[in-house]
C-alpha atoms as a PDB file:
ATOM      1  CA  UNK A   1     116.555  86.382  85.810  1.00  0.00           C
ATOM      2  CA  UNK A   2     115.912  86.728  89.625  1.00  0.00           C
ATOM      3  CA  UNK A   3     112.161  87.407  90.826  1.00  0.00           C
ATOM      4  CA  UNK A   4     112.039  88.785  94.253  1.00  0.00           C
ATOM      5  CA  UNK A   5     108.210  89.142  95.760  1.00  0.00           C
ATOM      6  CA  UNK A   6     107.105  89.800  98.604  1.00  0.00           C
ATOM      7  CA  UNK A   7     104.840  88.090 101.068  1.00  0.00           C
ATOM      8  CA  UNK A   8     101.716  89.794 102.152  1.00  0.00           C
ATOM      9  CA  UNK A   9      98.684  89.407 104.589  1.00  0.00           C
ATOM     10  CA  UNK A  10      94.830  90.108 103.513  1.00  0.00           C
ATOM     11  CA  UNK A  11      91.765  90.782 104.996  1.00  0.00           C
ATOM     12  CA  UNK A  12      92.725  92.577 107.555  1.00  0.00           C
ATOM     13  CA  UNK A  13      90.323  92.193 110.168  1.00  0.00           C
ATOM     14  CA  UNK A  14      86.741  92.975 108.371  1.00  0.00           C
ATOM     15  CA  UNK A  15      89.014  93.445 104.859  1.00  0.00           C
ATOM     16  CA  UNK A  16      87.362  90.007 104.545  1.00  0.00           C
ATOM     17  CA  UNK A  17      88.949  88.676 100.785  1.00  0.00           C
ATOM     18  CA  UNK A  18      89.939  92.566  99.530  1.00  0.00           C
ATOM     19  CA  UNK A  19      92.405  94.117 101.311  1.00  0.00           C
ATOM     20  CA  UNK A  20      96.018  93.425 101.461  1.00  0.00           C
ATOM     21  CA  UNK A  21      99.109  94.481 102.675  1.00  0.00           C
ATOM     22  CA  UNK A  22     102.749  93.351 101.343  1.00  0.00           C
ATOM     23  CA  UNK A  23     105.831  93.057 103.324  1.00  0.00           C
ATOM     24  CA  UNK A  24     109.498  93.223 103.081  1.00  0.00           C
ATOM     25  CA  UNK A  25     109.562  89.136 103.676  1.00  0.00           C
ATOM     26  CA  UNK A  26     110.640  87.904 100.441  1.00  0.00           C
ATOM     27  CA  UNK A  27     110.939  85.249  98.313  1.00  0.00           C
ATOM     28  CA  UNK A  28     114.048  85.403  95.686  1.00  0.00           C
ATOM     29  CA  UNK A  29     113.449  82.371  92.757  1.00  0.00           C
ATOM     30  CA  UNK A  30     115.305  82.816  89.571  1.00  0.00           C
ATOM     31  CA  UNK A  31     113.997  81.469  86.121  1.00  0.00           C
ATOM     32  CA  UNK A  32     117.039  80.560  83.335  1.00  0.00           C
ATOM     33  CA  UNK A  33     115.811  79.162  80.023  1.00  0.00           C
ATOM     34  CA  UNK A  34     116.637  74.848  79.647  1.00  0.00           C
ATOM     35  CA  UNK A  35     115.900  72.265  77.597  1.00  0.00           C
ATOM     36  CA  UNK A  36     113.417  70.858  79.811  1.00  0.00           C
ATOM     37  CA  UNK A  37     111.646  71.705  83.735  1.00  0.00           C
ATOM     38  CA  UNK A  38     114.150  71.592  86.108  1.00  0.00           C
ATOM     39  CA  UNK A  39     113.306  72.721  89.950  1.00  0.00           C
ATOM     40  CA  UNK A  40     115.833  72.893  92.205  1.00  0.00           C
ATOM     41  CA  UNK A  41     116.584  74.152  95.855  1.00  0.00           C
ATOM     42  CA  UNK A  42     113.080  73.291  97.500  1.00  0.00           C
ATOM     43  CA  UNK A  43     111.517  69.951  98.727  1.00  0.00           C
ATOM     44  CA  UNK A  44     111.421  66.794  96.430  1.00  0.00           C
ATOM     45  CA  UNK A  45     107.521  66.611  96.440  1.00  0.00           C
ATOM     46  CA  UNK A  46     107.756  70.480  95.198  1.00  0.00           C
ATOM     47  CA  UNK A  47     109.777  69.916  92.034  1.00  0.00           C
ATOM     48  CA  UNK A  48     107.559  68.931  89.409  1.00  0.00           C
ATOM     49  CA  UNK A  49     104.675  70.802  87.558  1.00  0.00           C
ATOM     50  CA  UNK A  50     102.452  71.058  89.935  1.00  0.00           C
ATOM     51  CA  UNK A  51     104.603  73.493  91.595  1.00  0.00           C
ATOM     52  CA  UNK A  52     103.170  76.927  91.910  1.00  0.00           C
ATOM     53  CA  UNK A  53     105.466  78.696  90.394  1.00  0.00           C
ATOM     54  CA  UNK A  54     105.705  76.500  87.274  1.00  0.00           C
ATOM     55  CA  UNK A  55     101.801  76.471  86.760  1.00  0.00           C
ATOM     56  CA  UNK A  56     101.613  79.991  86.807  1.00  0.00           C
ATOM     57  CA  UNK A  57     104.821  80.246  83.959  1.00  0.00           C
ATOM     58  CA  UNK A  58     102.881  77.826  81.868  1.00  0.00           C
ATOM     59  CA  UNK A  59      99.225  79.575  82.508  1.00  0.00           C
ATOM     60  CA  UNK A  60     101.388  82.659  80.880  1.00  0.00           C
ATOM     61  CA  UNK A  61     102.373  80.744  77.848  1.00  0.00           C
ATOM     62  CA  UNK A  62      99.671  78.777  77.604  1.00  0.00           C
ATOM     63  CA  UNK A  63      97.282  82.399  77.819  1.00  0.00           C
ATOM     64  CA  UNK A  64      99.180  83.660  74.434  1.00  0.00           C
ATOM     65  CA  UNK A  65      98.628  80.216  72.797  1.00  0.00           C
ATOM     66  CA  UNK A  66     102.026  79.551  72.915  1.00  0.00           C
ATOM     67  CA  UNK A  67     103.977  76.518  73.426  1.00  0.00           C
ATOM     68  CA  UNK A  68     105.654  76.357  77.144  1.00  0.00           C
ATOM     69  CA  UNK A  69     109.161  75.934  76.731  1.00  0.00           C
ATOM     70  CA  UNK A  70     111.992  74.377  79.328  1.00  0.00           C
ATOM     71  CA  UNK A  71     112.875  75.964  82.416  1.00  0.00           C
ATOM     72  CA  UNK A  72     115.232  76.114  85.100  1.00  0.00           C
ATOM     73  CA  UNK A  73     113.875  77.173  88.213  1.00  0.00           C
ATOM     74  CA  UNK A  74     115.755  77.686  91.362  1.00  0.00           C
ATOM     75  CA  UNK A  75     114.196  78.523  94.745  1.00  0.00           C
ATOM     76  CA  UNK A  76     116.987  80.765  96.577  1.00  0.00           C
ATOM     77  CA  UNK A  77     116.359  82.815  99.774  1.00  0.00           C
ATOM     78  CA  UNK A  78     112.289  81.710 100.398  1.00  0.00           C
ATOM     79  CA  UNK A  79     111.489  83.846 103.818  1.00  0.00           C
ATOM     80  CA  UNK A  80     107.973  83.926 103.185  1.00  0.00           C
ATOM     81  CA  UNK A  81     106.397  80.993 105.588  1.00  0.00           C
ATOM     82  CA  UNK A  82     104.556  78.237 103.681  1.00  0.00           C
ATOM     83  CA  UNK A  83     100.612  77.823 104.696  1.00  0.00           C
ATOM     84  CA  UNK A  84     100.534  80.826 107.747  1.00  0.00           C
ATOM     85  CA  UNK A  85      98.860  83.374 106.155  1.00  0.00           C
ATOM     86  CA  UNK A  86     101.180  85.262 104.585  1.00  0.00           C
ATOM     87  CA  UNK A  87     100.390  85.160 100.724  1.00  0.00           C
ATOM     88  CA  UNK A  88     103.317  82.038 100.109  1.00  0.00           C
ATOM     89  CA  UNK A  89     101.028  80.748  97.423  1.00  0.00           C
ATOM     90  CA  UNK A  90     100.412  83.905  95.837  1.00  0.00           C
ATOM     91  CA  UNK A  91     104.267  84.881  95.636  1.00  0.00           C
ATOM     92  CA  UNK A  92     104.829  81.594  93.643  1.00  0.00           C
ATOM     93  CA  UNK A  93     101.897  82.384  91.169  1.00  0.00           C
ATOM     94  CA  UNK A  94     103.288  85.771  90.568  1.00  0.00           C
ATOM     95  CA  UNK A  95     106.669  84.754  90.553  1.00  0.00           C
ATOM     96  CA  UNK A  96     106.204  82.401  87.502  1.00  0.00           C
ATOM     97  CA  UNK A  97     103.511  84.621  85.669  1.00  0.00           C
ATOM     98  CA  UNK A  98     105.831  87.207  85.572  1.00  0.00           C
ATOM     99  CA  UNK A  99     108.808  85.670  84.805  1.00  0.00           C
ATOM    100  CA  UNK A 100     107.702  83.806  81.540  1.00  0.00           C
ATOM    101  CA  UNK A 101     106.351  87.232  80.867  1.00  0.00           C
ATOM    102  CA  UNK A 102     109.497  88.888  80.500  1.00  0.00           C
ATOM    103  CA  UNK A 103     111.386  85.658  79.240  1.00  0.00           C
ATOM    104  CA  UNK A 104     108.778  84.697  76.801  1.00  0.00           C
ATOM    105  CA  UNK A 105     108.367  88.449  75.736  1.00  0.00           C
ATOM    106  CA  UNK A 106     104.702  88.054  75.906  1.00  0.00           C
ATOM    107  CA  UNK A 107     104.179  91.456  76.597  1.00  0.00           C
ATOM    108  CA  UNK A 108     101.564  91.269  79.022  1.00  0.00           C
ATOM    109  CA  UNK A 109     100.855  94.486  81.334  1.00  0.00           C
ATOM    110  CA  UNK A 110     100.519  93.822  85.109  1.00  0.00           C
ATOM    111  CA  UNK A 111      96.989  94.107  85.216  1.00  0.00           C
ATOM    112  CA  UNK A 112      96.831  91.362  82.536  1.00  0.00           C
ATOM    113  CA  UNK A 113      99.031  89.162  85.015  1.00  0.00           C
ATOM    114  CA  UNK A 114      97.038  89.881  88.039  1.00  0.00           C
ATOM    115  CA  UNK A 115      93.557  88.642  86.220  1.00  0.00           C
ATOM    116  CA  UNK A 116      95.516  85.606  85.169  1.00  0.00           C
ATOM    117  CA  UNK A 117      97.008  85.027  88.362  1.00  0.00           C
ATOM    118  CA  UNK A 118      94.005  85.290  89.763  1.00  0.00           C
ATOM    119  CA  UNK A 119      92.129  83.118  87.993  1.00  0.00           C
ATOM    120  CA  UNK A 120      94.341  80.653  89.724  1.00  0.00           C
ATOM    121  CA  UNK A 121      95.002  81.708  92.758  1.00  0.00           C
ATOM    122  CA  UNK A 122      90.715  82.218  93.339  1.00  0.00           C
ATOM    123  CA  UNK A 123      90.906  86.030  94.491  1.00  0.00           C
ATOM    124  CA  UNK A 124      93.396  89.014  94.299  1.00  0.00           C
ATOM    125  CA  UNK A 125      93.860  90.032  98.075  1.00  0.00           C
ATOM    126  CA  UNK A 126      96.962  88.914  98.386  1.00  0.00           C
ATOM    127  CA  UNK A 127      98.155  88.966  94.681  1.00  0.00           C
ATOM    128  CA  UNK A 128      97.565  92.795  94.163  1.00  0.00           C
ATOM    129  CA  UNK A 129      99.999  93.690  97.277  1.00  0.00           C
ATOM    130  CA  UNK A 130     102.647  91.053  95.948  1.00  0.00           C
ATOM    131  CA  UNK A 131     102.560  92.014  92.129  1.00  0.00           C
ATOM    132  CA  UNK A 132     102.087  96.461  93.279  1.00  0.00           C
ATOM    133  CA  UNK A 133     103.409  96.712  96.680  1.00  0.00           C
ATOM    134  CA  UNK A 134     101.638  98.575  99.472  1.00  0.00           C
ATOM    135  CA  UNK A 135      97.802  98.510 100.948  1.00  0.00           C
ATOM    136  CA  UNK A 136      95.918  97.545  98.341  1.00  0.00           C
ATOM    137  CA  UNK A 137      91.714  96.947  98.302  1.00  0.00           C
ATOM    138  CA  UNK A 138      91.126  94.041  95.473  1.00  0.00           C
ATOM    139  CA  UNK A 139      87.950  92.336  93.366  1.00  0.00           C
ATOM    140  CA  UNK A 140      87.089  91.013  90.354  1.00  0.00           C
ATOM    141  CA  UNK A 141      84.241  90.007  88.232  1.00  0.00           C
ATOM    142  CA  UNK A 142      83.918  88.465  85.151  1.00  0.00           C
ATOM    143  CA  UNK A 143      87.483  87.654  84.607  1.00  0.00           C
ATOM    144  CA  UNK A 144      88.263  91.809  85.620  1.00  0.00           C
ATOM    145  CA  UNK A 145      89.916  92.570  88.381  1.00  0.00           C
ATOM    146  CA  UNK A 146      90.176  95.850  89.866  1.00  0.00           C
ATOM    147  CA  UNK A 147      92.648  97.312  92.411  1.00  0.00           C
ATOM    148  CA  UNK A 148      93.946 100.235  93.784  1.00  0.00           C
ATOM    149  CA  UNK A 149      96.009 101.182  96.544  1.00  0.00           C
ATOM    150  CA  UNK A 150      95.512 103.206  99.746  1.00  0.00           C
ATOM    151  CA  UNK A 151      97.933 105.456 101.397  1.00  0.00           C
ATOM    152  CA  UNK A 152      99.407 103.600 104.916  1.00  0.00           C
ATOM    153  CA  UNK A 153     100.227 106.493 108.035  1.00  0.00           C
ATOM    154  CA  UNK A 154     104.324 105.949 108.302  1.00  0.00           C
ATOM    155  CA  UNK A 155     103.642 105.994 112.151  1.00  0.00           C
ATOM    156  CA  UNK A 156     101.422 102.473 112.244  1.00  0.00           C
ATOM    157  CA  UNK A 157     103.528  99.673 112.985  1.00  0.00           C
ATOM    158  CA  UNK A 158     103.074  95.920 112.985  1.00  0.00           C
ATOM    159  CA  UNK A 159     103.931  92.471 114.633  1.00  0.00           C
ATOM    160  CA  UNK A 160     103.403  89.610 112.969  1.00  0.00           C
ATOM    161  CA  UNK A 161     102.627  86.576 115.342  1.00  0.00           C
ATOM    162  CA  UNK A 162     103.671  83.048 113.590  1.00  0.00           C
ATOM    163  CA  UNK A 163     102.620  80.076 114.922  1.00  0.00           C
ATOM    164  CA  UNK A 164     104.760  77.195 114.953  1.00  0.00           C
ATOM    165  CA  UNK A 165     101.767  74.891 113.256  1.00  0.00           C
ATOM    166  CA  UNK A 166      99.955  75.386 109.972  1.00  0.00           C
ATOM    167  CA  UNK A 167      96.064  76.193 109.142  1.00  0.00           C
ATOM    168  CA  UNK A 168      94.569  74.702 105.931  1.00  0.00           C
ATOM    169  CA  UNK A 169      93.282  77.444 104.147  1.00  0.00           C
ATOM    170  CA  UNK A 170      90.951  74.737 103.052  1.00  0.00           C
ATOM    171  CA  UNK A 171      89.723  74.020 106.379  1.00  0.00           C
ATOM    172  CA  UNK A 172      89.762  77.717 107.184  1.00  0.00           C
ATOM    173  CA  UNK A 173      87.269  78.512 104.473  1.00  0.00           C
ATOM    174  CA  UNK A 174      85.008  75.678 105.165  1.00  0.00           C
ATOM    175  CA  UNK A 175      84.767  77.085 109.012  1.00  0.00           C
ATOM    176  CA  UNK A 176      82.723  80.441 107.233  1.00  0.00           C
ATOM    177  CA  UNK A 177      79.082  80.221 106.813  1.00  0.00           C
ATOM    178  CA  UNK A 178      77.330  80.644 103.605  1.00  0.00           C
ATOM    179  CA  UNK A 179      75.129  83.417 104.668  1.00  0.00           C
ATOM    180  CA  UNK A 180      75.310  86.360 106.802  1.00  0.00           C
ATOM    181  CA  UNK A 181      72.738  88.716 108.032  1.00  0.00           C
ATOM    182  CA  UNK A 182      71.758  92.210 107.389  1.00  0.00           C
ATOM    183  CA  UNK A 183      73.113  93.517 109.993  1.00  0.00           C
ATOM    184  CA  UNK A 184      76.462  91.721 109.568  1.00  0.00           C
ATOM    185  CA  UNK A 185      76.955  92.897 106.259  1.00  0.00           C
ATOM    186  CA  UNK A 186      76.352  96.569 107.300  1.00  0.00           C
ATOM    187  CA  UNK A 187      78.842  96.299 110.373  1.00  0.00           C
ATOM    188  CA  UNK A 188      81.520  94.619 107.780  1.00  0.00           C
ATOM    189  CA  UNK A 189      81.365  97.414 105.224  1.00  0.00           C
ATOM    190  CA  UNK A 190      81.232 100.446 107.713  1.00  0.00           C
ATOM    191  CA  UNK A 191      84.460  98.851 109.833  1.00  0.00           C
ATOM    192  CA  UNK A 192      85.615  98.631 106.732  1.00  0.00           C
ATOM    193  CA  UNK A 193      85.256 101.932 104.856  1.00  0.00           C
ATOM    194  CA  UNK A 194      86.786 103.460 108.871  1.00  0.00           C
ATOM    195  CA  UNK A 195      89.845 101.261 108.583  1.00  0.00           C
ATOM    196  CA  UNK A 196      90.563 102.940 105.420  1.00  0.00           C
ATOM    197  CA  UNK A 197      90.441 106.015 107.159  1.00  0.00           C
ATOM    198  CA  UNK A 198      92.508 104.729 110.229  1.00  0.00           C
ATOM    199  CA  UNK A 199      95.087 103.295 108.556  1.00  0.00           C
ATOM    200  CA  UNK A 200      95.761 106.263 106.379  1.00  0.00           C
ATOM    201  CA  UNK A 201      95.596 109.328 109.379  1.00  0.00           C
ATOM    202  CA  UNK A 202      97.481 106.252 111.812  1.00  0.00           C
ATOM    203  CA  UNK A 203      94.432 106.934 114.287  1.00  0.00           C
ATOM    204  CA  UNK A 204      94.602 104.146 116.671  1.00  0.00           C
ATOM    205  CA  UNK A 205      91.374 104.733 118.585  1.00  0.00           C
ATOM    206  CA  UNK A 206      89.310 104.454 115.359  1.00  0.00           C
ATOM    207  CA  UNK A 207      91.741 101.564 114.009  1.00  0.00           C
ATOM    208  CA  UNK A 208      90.698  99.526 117.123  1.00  0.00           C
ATOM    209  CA  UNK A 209      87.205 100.168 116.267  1.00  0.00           C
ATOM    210  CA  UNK A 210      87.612  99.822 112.820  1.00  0.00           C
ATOM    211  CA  UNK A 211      89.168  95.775 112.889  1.00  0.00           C
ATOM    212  CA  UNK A 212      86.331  94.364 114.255  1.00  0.00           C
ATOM    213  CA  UNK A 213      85.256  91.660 112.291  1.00  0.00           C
ATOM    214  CA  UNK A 214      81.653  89.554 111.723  1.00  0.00           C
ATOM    215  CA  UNK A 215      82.560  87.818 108.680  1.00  0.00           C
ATOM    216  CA  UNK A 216      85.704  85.049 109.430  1.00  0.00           C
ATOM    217  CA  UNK A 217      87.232  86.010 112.745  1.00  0.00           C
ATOM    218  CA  UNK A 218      84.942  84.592 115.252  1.00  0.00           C
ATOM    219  CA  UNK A 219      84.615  81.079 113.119  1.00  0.00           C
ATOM    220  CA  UNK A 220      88.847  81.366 112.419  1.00  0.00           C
ATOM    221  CA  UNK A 221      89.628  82.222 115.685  1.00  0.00           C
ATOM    222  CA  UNK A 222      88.916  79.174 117.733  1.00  0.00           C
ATOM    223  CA  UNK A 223      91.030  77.006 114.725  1.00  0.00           C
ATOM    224  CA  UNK A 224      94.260  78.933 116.396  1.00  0.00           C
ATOM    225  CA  UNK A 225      95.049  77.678 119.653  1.00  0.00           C
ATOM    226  CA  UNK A 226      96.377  80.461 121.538  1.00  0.00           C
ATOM    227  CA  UNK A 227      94.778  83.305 119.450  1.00  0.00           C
ATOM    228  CA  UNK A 228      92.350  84.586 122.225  1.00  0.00           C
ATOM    229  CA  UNK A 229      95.853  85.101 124.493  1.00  0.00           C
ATOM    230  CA  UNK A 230      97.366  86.893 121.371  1.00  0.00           C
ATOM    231  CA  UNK A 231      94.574  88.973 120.998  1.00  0.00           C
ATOM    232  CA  UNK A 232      93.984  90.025 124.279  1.00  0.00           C
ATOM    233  CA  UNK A 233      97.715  91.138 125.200  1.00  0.00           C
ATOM    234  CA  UNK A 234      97.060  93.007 122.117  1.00  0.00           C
ATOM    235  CA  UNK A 235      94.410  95.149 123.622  1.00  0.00           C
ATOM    236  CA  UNK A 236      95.865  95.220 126.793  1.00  0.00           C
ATOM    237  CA  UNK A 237      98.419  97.198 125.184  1.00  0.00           C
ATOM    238  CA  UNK A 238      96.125  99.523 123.391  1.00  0.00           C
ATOM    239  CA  UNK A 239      96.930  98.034 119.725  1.00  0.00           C
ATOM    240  CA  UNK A 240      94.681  96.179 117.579  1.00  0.00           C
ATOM    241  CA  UNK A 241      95.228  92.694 115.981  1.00  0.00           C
ATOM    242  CA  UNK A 242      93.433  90.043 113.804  1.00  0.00           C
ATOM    243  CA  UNK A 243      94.434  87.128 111.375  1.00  0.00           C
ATOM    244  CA  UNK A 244      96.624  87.353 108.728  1.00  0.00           C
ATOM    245  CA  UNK A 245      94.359  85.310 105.841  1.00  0.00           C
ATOM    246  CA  UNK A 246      92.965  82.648 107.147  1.00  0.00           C
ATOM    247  CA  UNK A 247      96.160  81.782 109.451  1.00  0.00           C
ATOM    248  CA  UNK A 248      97.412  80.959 111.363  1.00  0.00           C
ATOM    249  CA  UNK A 249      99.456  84.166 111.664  1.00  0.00           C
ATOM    250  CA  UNK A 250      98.007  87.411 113.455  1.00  0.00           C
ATOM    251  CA  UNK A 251      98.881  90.439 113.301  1.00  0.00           C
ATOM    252  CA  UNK A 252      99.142  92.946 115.841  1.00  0.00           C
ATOM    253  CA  UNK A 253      99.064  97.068 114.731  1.00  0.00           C
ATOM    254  CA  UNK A 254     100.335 100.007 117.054  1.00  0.00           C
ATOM    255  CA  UNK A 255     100.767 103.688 116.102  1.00  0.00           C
ATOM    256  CA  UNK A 256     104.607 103.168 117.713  1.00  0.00           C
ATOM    257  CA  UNK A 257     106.865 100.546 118.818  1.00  0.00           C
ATOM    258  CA  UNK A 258     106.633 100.581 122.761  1.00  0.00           C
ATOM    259  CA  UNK A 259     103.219  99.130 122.611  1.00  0.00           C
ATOM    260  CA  UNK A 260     104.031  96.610 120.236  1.00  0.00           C
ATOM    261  CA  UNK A 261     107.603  95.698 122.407  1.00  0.00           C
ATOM    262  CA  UNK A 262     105.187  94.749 125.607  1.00  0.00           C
ATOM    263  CA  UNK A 263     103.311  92.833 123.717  1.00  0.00           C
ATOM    264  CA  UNK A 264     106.403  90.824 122.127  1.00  0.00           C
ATOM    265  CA  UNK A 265     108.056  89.880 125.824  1.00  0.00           C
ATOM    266  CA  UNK A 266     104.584  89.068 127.135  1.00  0.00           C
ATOM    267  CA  UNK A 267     103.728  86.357 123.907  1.00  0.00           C
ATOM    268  CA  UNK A 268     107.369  85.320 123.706  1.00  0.00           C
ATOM    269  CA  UNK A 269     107.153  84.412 127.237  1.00  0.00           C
ATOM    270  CA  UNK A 270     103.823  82.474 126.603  1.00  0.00           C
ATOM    271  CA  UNK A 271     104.755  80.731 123.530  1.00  0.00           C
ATOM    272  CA  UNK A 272     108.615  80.418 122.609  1.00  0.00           C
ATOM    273  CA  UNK A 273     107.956  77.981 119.945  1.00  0.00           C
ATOM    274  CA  UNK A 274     106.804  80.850 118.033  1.00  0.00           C
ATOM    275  CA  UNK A 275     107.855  83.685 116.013  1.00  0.00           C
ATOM    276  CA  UNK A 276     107.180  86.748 116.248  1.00  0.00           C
ATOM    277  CA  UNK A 277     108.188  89.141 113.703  1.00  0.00           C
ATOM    278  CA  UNK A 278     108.204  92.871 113.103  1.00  0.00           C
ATOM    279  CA  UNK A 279     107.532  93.135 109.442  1.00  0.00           C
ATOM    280  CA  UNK A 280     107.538  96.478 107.385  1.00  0.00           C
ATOM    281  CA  UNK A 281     105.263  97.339 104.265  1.00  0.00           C
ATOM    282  CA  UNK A 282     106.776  97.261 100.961  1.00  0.00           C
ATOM    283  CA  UNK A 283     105.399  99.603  98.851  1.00  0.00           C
ATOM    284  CA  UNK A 284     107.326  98.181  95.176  1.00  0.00           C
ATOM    285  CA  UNK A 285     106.259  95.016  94.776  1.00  0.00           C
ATOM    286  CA  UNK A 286     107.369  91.956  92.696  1.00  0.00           C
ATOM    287  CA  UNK A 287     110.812  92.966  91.092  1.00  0.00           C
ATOM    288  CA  UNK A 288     112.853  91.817  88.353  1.00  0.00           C
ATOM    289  CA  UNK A 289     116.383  91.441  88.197  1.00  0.00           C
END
């Protein structure tokens, strides 16, 4: 069987470890029943169990007290970039929950994968998006996790900005404070609740407003060298931007493309070490076939 998921991007300026987006960037890995684990077509270090994709298809086994059986795995077209901020890890966890899912016939409903995906992965931002498709708001509690999806204005459109370096997410999280204030936490939920508005009605002068961010952009930011050029072409151009995850990718938003194409010759020209790509949502998801 052939797994195709897509990559995604969460937080979304002050979507801080809820929201996520995926995007037609995929990873295609197919899963064939063997007598033993066999990885192929990624790096050597990457082909024994510790590899995502295999620890999630035993977690699913191992969930229905089941024995984990051999398996061929067989990383094929992988488009998603590895440690940038653009949900890599939490393709490969879906990837191999789902796939000893179906090949296991463990009958386990999506919901049931994302809470066990999750439980490995540490949070659902970017697992909801890869597993449903489209603009999803995530949490759990308790071992529950709930999602649901928000409609995305067909107008909005996005660059994403790709660094040719790496950011921990490690060293990305330990960059956050502990505690915030009051008033923080009120300007992070009512951005927040507005770019759920925005992004839905593709309003660009409350979607500017709307990505501010108190919570992990200002301690993220200066981890990215060149992020405070990226983000001022962005507004500049009248579009909005912020990290993708932790990073190092940003994003930039636009309600049309001619904002978003001055802002591609002015970064190219600036950094041309670095990609810059103009991704689309997906709104399916993880697919099987």
């Amino acid at each position: 069987m052939l797994v195709t998921v897509p990559g995604s991007s969460s937080n979304f300026g002050p979507g801080f470890d809820c929201l996520g987006l995926a995007w037609k960037l995929y990873d295609r890995i197919s899963f064939e029943a063997a007598d033993r684990l066999i990885i192929t077509g990624c790096e050597e270090r990457f082909r024994g169990p510790e590899n995502l994709a295999y620890r999630s298809f035993a977690a699913a086994f191992s969930e229905k007290g089941l024995p984990v059986p051999g398996v061929r795995i067989d990383f094929g077209e992988c488009s998603i970039p590895v440690s940038r901020g653009l949900g890599s890890s939490a393709a490969l966890i879906a990837a191999g929950a789902v796939a000893a899912n179906v090949l296991g016939s463990l009958g386990m409903p999506r919901e049931e994968l994302l809470a066990l995906c999750t439980r490995m992965e540490g949070h659902p931002d970017n697992l909801a998006p890869a597993l449903f498709g489209g603009f999803t708001a995530s949490t759990c509690e308790n071992g529950k996790v709930v999602t649901v999806r928000f409609p995305l204005h067909p107008s909005l459109c996005f660059l994403a900005v790709i660094p040719d370096f790496e950011l921990s997410t490690a060293l990305a999280r330990q960059a956050l404070p502990e505690t915030v204030s009051r008033g923080d936490a009120v300007f992070q939920l009512s951005r927040t609740a507005l770019l759920l508005r925005a992004f839905e009605e593709g309003d660009m002068e409350l979607l500017r407003f709307a990505m501010q961010d108190r919570l992990h952009q200002p301690f993220r930011l200066p981890l990215i060298p060149g992020a405070g050029e990226v983000f001022a072409e962005a507004g500049k151009a009248g579009a909005a931007a912020c990290i993708s995850g932790a990073g190092s990718t940003m994003l930039i938003v636009s309600d049309g493309r001619e904002r978003l194409d001055t802002v591609r010759r002015a970064l190219t020209a600036r950094f041309p070490r670095w990609k810059i790509l103009s991704p689309e949502a997906d709104t399916e998801g993880l697919r099987i076939t």
